[in-house]
PDB file of N, CA and C in Angstrom:
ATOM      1  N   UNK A   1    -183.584 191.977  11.501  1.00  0.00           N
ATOM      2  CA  UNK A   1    -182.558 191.067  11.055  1.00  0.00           C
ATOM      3  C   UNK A   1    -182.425 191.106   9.529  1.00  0.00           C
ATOM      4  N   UNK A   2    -183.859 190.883   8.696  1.00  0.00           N
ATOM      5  CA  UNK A   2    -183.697 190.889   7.422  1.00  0.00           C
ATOM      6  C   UNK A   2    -183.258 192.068   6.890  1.00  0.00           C
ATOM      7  N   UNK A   3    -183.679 193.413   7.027  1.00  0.00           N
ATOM      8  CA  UNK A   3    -183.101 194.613   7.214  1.00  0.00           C
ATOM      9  C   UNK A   3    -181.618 194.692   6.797  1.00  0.00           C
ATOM     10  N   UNK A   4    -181.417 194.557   7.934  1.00  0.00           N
ATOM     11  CA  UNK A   4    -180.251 194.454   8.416  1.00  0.00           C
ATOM     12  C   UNK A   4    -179.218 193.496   7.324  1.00  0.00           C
ATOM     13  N   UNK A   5    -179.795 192.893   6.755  1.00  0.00           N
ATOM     14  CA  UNK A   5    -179.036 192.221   5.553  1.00  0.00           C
ATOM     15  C   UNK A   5    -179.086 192.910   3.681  1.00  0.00           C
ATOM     16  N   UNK A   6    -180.283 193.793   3.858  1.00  0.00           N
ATOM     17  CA  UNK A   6    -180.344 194.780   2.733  1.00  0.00           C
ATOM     18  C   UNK A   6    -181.563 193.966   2.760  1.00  0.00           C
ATOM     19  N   UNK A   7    -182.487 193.615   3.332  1.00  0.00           N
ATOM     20  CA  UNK A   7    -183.562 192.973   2.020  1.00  0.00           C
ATOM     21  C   UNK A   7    -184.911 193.993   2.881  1.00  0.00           C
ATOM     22  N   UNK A   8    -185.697 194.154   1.857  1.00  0.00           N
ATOM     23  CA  UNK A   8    -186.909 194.664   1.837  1.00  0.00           C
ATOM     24  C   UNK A   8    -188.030 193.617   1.947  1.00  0.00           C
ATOM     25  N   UNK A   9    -188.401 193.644   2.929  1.00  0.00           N
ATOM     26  CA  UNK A   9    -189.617 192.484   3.410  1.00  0.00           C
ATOM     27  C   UNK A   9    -191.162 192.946   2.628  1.00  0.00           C
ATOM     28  N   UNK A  10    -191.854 191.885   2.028  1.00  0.00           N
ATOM     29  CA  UNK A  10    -192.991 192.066   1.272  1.00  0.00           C
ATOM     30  C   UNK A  10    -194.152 191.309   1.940  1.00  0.00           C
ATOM     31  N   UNK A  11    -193.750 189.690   2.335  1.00  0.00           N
ATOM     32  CA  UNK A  11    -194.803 189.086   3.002  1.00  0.00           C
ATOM     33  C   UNK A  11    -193.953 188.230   3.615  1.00  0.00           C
ATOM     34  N   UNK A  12    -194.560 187.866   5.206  1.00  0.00           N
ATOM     35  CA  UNK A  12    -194.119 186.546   5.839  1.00  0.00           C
ATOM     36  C   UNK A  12    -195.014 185.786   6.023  1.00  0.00           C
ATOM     37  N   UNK A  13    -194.962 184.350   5.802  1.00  0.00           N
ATOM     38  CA  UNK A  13    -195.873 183.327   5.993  1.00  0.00           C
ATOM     39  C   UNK A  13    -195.704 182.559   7.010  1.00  0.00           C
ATOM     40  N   UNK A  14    -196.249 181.977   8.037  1.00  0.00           N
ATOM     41  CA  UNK A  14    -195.828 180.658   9.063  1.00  0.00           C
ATOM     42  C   UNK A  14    -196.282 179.298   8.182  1.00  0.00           C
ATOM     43  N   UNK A  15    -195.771 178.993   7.745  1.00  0.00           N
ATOM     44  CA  UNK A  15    -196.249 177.357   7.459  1.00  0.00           C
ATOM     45  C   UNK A  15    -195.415 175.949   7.726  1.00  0.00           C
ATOM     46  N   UNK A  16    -195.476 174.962   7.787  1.00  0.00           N
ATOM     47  CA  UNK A  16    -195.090 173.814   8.637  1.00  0.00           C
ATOM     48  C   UNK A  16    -193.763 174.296   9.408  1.00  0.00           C
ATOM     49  N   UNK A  17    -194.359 175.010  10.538  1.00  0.00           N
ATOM     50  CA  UNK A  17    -192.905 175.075  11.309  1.00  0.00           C
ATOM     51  C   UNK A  17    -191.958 176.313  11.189  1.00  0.00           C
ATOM     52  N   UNK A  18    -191.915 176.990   9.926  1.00  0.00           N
ATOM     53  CA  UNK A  18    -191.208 177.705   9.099  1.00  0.00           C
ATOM     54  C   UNK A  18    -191.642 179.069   8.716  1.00  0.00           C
ATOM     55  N   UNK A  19    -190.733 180.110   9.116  1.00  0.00           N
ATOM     56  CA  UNK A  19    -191.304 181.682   8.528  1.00  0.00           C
ATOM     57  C   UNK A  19    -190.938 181.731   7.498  1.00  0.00           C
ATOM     58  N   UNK A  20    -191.768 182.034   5.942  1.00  0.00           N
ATOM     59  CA  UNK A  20    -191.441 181.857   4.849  1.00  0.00           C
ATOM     60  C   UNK A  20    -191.746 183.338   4.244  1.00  0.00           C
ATOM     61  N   UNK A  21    -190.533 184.245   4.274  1.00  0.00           N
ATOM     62  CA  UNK A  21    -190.312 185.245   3.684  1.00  0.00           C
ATOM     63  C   UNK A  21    -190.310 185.481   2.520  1.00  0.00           C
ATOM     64  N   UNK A  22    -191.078 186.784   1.886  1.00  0.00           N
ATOM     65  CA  UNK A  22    -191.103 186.676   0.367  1.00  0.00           C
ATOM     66  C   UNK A  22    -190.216 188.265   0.200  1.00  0.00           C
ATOM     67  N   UNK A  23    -189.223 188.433   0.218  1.00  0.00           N
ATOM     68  CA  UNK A  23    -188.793 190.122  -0.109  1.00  0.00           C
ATOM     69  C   UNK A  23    -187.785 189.795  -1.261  1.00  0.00           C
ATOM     70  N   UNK A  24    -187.109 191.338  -1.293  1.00  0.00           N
ATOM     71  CA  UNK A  24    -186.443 191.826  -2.328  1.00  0.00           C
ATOM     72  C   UNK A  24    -184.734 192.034  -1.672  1.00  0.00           C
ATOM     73  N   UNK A  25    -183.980 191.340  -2.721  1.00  0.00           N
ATOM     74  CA  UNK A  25    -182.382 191.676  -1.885  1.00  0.00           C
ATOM     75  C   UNK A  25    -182.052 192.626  -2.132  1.00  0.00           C
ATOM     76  N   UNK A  26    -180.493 193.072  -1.748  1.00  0.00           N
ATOM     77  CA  UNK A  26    -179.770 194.561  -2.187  1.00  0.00           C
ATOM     78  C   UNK A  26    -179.934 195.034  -3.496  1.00  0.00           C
ATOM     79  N   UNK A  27    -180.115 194.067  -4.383  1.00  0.00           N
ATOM     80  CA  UNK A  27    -180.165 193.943  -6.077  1.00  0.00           C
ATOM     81  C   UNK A  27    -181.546 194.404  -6.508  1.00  0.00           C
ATOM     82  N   UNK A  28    -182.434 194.295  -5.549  1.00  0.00           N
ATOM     83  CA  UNK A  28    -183.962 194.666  -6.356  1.00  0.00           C
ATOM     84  C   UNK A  28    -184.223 193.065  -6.411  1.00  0.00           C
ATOM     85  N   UNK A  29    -183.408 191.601  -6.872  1.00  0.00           N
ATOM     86  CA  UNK A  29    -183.866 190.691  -6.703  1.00  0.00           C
ATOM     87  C   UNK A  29    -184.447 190.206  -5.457  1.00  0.00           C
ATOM     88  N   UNK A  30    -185.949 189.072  -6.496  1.00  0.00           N
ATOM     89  CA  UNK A  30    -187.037 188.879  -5.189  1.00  0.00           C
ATOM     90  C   UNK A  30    -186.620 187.096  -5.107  1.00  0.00           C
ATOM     91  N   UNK A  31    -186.596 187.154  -3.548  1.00  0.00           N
ATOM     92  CA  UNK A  31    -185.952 186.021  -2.825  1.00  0.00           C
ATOM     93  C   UNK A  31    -187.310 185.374  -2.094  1.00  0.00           C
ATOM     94  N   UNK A  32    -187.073 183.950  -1.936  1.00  0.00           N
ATOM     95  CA  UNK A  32    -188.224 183.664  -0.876  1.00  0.00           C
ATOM     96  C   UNK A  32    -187.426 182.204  -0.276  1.00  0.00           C
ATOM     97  N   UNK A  33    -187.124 183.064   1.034  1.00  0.00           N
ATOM     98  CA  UNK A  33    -186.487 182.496   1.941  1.00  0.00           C
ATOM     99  C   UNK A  33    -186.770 181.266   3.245  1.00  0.00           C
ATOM    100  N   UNK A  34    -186.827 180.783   3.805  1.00  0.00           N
ATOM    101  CA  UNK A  34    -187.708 180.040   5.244  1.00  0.00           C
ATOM    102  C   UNK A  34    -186.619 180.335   6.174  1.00  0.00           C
ATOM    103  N   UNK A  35    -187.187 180.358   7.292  1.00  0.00           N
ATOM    104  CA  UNK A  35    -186.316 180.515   8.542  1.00  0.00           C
ATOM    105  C   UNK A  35    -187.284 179.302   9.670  1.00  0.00           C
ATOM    106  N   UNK A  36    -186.521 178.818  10.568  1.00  0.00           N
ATOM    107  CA  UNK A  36    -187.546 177.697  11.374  1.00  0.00           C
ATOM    108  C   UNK A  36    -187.362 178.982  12.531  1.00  0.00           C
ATOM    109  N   UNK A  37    -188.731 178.510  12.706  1.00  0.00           N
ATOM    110  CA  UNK A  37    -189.962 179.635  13.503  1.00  0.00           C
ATOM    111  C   UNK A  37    -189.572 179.650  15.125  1.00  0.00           C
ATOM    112  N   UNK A  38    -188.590 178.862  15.559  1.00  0.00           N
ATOM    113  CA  UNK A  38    -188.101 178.403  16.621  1.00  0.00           C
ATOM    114  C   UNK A  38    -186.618 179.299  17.051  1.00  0.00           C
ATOM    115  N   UNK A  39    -186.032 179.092  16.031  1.00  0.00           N
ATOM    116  CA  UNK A  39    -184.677 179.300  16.389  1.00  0.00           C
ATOM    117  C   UNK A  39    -184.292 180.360  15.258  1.00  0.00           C
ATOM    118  N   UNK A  40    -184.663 180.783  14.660  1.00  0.00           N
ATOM    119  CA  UNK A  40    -184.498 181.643  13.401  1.00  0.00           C
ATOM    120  C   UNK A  40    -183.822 181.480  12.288  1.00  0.00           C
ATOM    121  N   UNK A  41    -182.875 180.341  12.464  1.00  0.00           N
ATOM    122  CA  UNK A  41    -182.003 180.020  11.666  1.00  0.00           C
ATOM    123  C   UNK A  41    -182.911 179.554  10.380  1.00  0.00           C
ATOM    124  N   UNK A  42    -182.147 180.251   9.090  1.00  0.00           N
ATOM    125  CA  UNK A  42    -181.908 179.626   7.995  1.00  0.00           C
ATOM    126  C   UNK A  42    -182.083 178.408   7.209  1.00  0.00           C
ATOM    127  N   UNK A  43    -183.292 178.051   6.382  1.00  0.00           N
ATOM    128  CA  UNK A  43    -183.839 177.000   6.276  1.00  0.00           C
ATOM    129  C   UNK A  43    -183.081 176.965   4.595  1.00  0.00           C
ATOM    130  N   UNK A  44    -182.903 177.870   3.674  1.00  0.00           N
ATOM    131  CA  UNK A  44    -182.809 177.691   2.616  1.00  0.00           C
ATOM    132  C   UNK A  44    -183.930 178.141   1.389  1.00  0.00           C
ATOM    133  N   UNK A  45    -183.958 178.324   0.325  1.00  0.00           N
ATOM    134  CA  UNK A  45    -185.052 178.639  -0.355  1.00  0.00           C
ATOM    135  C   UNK A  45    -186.282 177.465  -0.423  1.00  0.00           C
ATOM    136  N   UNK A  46    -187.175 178.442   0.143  1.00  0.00           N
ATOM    137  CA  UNK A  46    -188.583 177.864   0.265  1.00  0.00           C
ATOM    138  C   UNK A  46    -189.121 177.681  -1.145  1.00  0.00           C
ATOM    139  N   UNK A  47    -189.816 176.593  -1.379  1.00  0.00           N
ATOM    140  CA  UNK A  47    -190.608 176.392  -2.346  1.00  0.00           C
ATOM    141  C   UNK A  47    -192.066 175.649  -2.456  1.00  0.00           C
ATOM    142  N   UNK A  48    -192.880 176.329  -3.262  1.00  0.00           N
ATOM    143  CA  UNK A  48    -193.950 176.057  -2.870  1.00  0.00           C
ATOM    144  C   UNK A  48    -194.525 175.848  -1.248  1.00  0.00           C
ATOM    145  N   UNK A  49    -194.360 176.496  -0.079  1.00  0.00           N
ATOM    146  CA  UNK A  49    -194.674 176.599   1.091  1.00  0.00           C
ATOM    147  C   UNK A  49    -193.680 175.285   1.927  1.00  0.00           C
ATOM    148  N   UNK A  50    -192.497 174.668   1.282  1.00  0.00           N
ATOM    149  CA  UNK A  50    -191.621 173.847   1.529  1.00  0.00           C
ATOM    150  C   UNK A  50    -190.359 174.337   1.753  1.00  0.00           C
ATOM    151  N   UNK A  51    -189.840 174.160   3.126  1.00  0.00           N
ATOM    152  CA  UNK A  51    -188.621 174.353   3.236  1.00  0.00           C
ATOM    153  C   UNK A  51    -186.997 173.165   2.685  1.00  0.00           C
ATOM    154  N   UNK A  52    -186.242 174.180   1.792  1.00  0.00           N
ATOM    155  CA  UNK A  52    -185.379 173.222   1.219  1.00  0.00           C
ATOM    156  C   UNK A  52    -183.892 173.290   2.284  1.00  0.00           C
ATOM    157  N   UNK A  53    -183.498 172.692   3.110  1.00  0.00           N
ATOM    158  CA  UNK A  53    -182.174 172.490   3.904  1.00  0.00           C
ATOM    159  C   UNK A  53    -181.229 173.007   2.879  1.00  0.00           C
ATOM    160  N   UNK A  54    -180.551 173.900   3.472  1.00  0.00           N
ATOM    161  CA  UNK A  54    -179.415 174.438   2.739  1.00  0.00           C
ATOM    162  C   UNK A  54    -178.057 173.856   3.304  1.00  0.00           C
TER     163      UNK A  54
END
C-alpha cells in the first residue's frame, strides 16, 4: 500500500492501537505516519508514539 504511494518504508511500530510508520516520500522527505491497526485507515502524523486525527 505504502509502496504503492511512492514511499520507502524504514520502520513500523504497533503502539496504542496504531501502525506508526517511519519512511521516506516521493521527495526523499522523511514522514512518520499512523494508520489504526484495525482498519488501516489513516490516522495522521504520529508524534511522539501519538496518533494526531487528521
Amino acid at each position: 500500500m505504502l509502496k504503492g504511494e511512492g514511499m520507502t518504508v524504514n520502520k513500523v511500530k504497533v503502539e496504542n492501537g496504531c501502525y506508526e510508520v517511519y519512511a521516506k516520500d516521493k521527495a526523499g522527505k522523511m514522514v512518520n505516519v499512523a494508520y489504526n491497526a484495525e482498519t488501516l485507515d489513516k490516522m495522521g502524523a504520529a508524534e511522539a508514539g501519538e496518533a494526531v486525527k487528521q
